[in-house]
PDB file of N, CA and C in Angstrom:
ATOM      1  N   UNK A   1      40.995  16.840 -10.202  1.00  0.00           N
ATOM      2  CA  UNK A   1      39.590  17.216 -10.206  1.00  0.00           C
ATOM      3  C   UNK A   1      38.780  16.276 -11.093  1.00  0.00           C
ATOM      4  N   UNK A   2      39.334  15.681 -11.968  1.00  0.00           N
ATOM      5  CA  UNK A   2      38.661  15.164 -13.330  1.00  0.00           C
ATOM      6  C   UNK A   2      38.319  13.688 -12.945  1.00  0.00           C
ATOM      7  N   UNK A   3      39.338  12.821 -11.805  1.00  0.00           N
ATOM      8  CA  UNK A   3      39.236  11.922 -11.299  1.00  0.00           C
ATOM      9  C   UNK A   3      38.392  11.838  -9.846  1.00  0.00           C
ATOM     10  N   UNK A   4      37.810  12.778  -9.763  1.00  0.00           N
ATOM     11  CA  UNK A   4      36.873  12.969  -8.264  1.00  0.00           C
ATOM     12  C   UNK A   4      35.361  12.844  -8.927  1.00  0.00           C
ATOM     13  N   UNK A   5      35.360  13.443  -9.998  1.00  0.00           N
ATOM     14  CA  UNK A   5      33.900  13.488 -11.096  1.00  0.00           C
ATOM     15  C   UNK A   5      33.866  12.510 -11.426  1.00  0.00           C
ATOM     16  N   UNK A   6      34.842  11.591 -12.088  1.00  0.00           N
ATOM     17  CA  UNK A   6      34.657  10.227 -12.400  1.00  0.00           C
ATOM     18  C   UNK A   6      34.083   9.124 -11.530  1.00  0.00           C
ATOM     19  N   UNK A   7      35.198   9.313 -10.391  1.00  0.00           N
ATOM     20  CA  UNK A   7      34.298   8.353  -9.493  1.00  0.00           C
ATOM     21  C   UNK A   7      32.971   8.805  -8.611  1.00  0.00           C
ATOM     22  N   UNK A   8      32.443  10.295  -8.600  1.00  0.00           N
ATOM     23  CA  UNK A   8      31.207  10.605  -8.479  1.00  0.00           C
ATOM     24  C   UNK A   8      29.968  10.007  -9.279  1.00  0.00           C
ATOM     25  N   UNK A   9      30.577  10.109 -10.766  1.00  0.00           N
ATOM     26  CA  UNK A   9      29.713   9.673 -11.111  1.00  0.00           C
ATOM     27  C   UNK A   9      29.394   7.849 -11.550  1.00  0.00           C
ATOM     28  N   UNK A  10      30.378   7.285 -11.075  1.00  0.00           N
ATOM     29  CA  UNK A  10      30.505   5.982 -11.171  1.00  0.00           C
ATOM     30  C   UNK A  10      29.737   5.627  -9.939  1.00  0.00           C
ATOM     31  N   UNK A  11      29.997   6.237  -8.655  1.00  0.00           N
ATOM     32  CA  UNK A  11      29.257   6.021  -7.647  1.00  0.00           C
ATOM     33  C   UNK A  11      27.703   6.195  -8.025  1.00  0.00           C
ATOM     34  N   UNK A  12      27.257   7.549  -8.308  1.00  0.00           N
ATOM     35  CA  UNK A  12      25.703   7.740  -8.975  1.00  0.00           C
ATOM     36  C   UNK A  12      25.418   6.716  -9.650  1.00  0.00           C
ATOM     37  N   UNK A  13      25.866   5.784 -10.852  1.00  0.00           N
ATOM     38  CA  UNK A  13      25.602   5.368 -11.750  1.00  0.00           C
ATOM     39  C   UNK A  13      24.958   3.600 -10.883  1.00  0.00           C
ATOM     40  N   UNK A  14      26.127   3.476 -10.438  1.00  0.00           N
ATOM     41  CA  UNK A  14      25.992   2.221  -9.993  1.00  0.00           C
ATOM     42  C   UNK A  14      24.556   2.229  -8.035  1.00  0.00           C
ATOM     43  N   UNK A  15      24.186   3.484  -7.956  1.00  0.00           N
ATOM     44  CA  UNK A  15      23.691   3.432  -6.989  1.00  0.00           C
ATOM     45  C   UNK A  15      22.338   3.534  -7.453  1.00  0.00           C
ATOM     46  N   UNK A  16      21.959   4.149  -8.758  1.00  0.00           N
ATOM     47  CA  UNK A  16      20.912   4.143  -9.374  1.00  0.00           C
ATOM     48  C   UNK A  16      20.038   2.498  -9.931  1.00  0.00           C
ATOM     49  N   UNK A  17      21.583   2.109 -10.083  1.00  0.00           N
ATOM     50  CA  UNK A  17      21.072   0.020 -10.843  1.00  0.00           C
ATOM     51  C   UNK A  17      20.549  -0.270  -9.400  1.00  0.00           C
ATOM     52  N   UNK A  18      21.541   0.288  -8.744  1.00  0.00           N
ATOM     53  CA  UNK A  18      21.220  -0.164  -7.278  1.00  0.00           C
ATOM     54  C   UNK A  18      19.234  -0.259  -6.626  1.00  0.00           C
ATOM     55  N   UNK A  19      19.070   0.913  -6.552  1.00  0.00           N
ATOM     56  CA  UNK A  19      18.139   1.615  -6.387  1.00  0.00           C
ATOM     57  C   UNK A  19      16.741   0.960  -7.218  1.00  0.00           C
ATOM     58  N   UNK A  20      17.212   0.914  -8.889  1.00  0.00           N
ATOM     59  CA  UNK A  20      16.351   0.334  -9.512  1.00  0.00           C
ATOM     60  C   UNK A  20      15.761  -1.640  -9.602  1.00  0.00           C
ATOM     61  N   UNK A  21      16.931  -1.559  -8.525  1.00  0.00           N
ATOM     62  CA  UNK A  21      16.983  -3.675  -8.352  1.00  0.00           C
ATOM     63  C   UNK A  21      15.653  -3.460  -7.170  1.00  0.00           C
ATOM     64  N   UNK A  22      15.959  -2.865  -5.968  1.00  0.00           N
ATOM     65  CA  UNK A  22      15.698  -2.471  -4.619  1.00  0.00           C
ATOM     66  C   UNK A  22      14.101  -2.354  -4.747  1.00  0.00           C
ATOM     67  N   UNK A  23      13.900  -1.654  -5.486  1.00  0.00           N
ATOM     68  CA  UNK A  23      12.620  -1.279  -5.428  1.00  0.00           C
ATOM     69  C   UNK A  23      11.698  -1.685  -6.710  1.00  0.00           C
ATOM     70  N   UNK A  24      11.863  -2.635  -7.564  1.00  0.00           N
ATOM     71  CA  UNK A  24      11.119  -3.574  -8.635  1.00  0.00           C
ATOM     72  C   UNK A  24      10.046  -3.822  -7.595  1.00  0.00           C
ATOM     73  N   UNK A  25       8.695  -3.936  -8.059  1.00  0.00           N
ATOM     74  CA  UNK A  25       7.877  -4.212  -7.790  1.00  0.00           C
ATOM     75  C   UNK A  25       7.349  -6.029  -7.331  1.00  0.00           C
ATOM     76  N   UNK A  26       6.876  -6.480  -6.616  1.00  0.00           N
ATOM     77  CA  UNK A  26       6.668  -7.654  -6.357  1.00  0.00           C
ATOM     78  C   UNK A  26       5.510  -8.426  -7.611  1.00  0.00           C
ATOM     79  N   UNK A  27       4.652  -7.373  -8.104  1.00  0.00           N
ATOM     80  CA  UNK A  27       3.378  -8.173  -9.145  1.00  0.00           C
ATOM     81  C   UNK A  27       4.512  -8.328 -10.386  1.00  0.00           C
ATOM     82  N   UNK A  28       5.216  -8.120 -10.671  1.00  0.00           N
ATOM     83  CA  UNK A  28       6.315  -9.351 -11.862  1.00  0.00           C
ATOM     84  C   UNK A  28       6.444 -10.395 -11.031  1.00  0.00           C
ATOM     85  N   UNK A  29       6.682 -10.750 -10.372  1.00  0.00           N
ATOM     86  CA  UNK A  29       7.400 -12.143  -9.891  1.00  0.00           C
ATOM     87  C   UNK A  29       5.854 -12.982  -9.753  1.00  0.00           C
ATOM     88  N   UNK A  30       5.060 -12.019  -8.422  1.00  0.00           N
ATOM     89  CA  UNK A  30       3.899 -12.655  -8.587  1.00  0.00           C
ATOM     90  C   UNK A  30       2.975 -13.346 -10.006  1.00  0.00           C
ATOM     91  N   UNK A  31       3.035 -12.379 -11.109  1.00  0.00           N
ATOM     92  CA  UNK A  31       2.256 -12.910 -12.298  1.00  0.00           C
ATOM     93  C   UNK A  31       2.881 -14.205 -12.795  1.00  0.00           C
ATOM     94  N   UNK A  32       4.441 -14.183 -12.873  1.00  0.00           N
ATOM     95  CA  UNK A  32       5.044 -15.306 -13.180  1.00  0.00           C
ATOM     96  C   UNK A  32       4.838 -16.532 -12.035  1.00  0.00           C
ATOM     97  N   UNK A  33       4.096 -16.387 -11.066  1.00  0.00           N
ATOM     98  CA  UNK A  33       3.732 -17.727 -10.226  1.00  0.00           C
ATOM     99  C   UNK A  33       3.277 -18.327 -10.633  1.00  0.00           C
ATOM    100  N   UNK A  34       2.672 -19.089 -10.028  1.00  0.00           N
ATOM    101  CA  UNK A  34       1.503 -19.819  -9.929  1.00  0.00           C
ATOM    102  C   UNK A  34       0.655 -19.552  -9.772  1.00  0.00           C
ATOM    103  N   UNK A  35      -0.732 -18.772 -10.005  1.00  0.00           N
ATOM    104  CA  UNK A  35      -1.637 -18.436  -9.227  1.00  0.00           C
ATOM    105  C   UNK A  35      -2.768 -19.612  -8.782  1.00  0.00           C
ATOM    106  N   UNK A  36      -3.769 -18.672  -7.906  1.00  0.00           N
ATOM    107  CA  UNK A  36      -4.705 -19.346  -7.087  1.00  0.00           C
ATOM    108  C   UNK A  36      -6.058 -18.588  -6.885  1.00  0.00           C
ATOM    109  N   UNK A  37      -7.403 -18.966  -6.888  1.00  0.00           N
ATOM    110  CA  UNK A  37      -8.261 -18.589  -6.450  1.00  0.00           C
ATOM    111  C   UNK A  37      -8.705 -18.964  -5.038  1.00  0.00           C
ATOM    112  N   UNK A  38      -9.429 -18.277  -4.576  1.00  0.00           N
ATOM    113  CA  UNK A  38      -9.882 -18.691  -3.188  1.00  0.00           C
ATOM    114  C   UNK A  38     -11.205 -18.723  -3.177  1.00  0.00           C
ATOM    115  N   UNK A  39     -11.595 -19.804  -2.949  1.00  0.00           N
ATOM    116  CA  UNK A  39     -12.848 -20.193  -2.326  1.00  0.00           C
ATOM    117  C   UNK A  39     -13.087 -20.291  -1.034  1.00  0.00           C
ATOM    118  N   UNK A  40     -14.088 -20.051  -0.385  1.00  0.00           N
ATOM    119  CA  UNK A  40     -14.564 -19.877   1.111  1.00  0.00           C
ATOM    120  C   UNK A  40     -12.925 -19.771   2.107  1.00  0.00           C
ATOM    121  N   UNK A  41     -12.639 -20.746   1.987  1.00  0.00           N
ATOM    122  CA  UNK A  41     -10.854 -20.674   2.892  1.00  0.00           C
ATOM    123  C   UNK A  41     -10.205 -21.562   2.520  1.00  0.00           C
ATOM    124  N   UNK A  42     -10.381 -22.112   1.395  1.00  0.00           N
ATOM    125  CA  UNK A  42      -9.333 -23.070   0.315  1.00  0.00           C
ATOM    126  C   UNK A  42      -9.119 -22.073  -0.579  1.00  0.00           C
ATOM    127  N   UNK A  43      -7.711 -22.636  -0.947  1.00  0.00           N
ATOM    128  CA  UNK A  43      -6.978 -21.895  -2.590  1.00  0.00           C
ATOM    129  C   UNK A  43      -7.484 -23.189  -3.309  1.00  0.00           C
ATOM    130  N   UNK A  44      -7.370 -22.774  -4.673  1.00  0.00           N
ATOM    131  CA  UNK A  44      -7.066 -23.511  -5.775  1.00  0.00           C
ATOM    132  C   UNK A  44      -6.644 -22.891  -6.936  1.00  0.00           C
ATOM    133  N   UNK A  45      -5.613 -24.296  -7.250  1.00  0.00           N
ATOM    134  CA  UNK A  45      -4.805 -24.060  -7.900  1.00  0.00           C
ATOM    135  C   UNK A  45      -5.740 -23.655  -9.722  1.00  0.00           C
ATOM    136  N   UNK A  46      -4.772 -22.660 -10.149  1.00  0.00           N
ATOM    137  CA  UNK A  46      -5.413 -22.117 -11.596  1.00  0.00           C
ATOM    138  C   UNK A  46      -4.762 -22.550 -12.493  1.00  0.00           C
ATOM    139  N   UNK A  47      -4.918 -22.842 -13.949  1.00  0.00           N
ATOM    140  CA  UNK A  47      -4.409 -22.505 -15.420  1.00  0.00           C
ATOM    141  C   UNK A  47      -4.008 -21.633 -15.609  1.00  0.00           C
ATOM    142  N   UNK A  48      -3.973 -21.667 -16.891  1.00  0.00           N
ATOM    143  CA  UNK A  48      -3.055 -20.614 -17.796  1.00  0.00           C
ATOM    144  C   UNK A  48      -3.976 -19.366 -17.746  1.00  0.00           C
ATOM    145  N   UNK A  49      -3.627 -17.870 -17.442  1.00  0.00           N
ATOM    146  CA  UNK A  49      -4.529 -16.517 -17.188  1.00  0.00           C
ATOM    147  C   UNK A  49      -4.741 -16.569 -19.028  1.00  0.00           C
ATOM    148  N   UNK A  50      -5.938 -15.710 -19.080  1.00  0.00           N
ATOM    149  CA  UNK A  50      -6.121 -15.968 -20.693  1.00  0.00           C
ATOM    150  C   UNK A  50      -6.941 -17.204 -21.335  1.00  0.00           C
ATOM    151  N   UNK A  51      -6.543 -18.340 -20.783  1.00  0.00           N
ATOM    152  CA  UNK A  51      -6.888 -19.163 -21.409  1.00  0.00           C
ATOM    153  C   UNK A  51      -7.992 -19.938 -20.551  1.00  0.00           C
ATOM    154  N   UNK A  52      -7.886 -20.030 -19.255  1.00  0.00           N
ATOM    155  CA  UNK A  52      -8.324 -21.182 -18.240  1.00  0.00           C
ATOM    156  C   UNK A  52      -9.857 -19.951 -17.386  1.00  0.00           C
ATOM    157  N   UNK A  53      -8.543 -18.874 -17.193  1.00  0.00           N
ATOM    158  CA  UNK A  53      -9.372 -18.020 -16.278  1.00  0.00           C
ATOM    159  C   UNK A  53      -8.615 -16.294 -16.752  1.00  0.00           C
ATOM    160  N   UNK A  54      -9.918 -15.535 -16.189  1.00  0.00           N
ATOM    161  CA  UNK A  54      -9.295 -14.290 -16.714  1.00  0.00           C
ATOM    162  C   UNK A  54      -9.965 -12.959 -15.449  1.00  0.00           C
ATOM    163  N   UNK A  55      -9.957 -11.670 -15.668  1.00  0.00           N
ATOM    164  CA  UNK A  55      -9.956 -10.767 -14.332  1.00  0.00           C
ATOM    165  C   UNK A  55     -10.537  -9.929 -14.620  1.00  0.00           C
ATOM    166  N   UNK A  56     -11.788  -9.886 -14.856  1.00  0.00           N
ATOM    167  CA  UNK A  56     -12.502  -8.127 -14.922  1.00  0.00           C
ATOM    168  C   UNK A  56     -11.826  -7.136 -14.304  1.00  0.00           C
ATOM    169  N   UNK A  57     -11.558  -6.616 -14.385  1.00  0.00           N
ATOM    170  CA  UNK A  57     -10.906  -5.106 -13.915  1.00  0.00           C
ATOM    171  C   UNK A  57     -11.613  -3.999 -13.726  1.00  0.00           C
ATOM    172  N   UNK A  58     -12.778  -4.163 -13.490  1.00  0.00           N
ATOM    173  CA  UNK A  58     -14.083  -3.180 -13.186  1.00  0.00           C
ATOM    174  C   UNK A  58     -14.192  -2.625 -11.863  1.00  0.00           C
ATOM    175  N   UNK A  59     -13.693  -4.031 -11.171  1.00  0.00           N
ATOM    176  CA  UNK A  59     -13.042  -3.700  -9.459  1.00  0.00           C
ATOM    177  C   UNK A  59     -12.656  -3.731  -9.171  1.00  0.00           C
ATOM    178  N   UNK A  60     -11.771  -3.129  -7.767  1.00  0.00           N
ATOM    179  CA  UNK A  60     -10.619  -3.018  -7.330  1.00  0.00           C
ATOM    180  C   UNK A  60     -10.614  -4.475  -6.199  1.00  0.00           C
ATOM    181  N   UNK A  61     -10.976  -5.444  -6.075  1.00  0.00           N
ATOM    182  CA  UNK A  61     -10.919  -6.786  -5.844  1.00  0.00           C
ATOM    183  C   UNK A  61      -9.370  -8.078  -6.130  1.00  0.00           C
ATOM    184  N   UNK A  62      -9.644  -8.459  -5.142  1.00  0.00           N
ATOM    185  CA  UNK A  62      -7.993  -9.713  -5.486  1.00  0.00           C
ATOM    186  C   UNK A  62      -8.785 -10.774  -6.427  1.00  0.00           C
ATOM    187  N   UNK A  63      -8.741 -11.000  -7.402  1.00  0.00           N
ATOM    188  CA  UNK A  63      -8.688 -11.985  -8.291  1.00  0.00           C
ATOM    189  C   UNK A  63      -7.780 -13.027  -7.963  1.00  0.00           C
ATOM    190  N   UNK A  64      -6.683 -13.378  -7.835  1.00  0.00           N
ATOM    191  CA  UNK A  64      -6.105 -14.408  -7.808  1.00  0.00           C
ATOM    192  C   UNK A  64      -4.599 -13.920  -6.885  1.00  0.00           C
ATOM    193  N   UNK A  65      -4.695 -15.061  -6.131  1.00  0.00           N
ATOM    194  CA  UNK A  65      -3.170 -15.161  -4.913  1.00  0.00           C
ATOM    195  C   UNK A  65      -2.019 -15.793  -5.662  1.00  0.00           C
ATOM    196  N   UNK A  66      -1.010 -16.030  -5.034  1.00  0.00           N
ATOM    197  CA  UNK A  66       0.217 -17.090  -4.877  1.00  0.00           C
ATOM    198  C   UNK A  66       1.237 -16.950  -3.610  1.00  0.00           C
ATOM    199  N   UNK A  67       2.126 -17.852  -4.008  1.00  0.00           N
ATOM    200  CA  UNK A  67       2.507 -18.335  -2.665  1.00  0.00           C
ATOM    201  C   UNK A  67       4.299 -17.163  -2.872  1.00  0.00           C
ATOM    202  N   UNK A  68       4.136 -16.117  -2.201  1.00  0.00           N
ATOM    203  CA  UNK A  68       5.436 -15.505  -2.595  1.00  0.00           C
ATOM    204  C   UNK A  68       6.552 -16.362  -1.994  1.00  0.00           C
ATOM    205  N   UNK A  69       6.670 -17.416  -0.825  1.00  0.00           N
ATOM    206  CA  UNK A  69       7.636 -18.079  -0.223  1.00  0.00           C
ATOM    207  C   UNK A  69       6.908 -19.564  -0.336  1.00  0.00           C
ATOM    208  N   UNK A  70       7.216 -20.208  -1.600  1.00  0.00           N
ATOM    209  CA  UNK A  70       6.510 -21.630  -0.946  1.00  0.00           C
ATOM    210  C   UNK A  70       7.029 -22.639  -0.302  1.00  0.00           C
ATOM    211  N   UNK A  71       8.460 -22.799  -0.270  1.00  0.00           N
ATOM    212  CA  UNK A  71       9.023 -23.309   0.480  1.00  0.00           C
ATOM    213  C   UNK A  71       9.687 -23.437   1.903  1.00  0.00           C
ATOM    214  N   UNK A  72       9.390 -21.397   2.318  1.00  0.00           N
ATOM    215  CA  UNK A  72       9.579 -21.167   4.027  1.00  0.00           C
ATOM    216  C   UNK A  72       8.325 -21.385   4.107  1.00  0.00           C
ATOM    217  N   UNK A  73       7.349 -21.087   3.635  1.00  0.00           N
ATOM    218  CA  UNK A  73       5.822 -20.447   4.139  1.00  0.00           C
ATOM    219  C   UNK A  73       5.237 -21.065   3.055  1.00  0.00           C
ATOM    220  N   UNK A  74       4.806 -22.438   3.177  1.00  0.00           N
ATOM    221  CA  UNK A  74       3.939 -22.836   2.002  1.00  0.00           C
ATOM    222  C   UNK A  74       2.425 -23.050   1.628  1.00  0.00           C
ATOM    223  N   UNK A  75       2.201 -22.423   2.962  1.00  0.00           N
ATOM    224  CA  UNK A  75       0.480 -21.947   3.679  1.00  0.00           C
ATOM    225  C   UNK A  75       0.190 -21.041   3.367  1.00  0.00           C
ATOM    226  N   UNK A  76       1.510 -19.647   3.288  1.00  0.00           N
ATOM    227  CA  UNK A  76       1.057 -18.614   3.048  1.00  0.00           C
ATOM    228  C   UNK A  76       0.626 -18.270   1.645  1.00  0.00           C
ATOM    229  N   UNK A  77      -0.612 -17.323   1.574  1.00  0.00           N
ATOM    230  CA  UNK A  77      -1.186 -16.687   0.194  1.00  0.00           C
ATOM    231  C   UNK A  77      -0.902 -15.335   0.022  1.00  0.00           C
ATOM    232  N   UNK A  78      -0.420 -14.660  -1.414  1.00  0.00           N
ATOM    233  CA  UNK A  78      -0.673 -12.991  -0.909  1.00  0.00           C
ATOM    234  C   UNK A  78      -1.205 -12.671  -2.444  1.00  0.00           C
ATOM    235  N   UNK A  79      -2.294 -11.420  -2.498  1.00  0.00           N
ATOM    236  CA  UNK A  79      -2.800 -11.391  -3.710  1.00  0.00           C
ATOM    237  C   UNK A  79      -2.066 -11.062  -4.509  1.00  0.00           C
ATOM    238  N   UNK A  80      -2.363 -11.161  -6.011  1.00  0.00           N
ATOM    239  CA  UNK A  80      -1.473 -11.066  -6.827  1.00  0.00           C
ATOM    240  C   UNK A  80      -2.267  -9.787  -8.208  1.00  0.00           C
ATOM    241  N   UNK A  81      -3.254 -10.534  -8.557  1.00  0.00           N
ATOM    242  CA  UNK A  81      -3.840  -9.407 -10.112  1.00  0.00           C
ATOM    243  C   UNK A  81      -5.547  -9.396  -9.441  1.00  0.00           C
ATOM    244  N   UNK A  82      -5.614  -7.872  -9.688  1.00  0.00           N
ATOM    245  CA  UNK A  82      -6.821  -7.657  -9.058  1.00  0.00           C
ATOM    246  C   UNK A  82      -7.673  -7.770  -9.837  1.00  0.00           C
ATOM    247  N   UNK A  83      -9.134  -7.302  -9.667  1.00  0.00           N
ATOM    248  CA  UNK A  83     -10.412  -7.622 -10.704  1.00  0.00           C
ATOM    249  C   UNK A  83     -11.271  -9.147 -10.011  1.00  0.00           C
ATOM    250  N   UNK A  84     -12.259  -9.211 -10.700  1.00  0.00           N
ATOM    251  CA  UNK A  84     -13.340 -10.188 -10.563  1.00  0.00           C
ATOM    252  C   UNK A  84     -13.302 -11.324 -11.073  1.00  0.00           C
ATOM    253  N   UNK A  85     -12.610 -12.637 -10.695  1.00  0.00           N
ATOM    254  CA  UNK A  85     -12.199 -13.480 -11.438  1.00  0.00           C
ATOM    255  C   UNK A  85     -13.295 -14.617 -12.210  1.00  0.00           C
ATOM    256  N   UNK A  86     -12.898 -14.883 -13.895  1.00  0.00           N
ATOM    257  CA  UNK A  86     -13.648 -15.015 -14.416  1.00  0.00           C
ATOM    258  C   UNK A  86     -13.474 -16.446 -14.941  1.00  0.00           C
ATOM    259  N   UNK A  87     -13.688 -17.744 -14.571  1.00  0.00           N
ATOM    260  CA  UNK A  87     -13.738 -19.294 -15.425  1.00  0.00           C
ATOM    261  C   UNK A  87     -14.155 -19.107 -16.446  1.00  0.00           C
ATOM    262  N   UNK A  88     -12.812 -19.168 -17.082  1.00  0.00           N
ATOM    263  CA  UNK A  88     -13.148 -19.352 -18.689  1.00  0.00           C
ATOM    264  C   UNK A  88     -13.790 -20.767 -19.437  1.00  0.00           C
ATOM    265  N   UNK A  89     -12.503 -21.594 -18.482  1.00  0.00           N
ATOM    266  CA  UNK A  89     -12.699 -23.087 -19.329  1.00  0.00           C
ATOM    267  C   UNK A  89     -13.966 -23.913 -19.151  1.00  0.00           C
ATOM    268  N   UNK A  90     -14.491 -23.060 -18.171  1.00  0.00           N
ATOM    269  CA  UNK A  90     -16.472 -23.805 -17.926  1.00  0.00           C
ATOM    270  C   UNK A  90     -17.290 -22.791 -19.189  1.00  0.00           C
ATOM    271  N   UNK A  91     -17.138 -22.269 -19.414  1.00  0.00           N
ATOM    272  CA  UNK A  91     -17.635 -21.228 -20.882  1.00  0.00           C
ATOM    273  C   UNK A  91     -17.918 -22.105 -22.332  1.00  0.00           C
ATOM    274  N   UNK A  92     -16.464 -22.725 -22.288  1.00  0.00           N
ATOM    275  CA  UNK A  92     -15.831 -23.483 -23.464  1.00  0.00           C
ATOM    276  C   UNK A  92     -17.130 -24.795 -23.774  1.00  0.00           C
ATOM    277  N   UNK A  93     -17.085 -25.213 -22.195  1.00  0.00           N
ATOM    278  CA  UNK A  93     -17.257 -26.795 -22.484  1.00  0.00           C
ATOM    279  C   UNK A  93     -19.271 -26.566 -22.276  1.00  0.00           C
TER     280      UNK A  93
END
């Protein structure tokens, strides 16, 4: 009996890491991209968030894309951090 609980719960245990890999959210990977703004139907490429450019959060708006596949799909864009995106480094100068 004691060895049926064990591997019950070895099964649970390891189906939970499981579970918790499976379903991580895509905006970690996205923030660690590259991001991009879009203008009319060009991207361009951004700086450092914080420093270059930054995201009001007042609206529920795409602030900035990246490329989740850039090497199958290096056309493709998908949004990444929402809000009203804000040029910092024209502020500065």
């Amino acid at each position: 009996m004691k060895k049926s609980n064990v591997s019950l719960m070895v099964i649970a245990a390891v189906a939970a890491i499981t579970s918790a890999f499976a379903t991580r959210p895509d905006c970690l990977q996205c923030e660690d991209a590259l991001q991009y703004h879009k203008v009319a139907n060009t991207y361009s490429p951004l700086g450092e968030f914080g420093v270059d450019y930054d995201c009001d959060f007042t609206e529920n708006t795409t602030c900035t894309y990246y490329k989740p596949n850039p090497v199958g799909q290096p056309n493709v864009y998908a949004p990444c951090r929402l809000g009203i995106w804000i040029d910092l480094a024209s502020r500065t100068k």
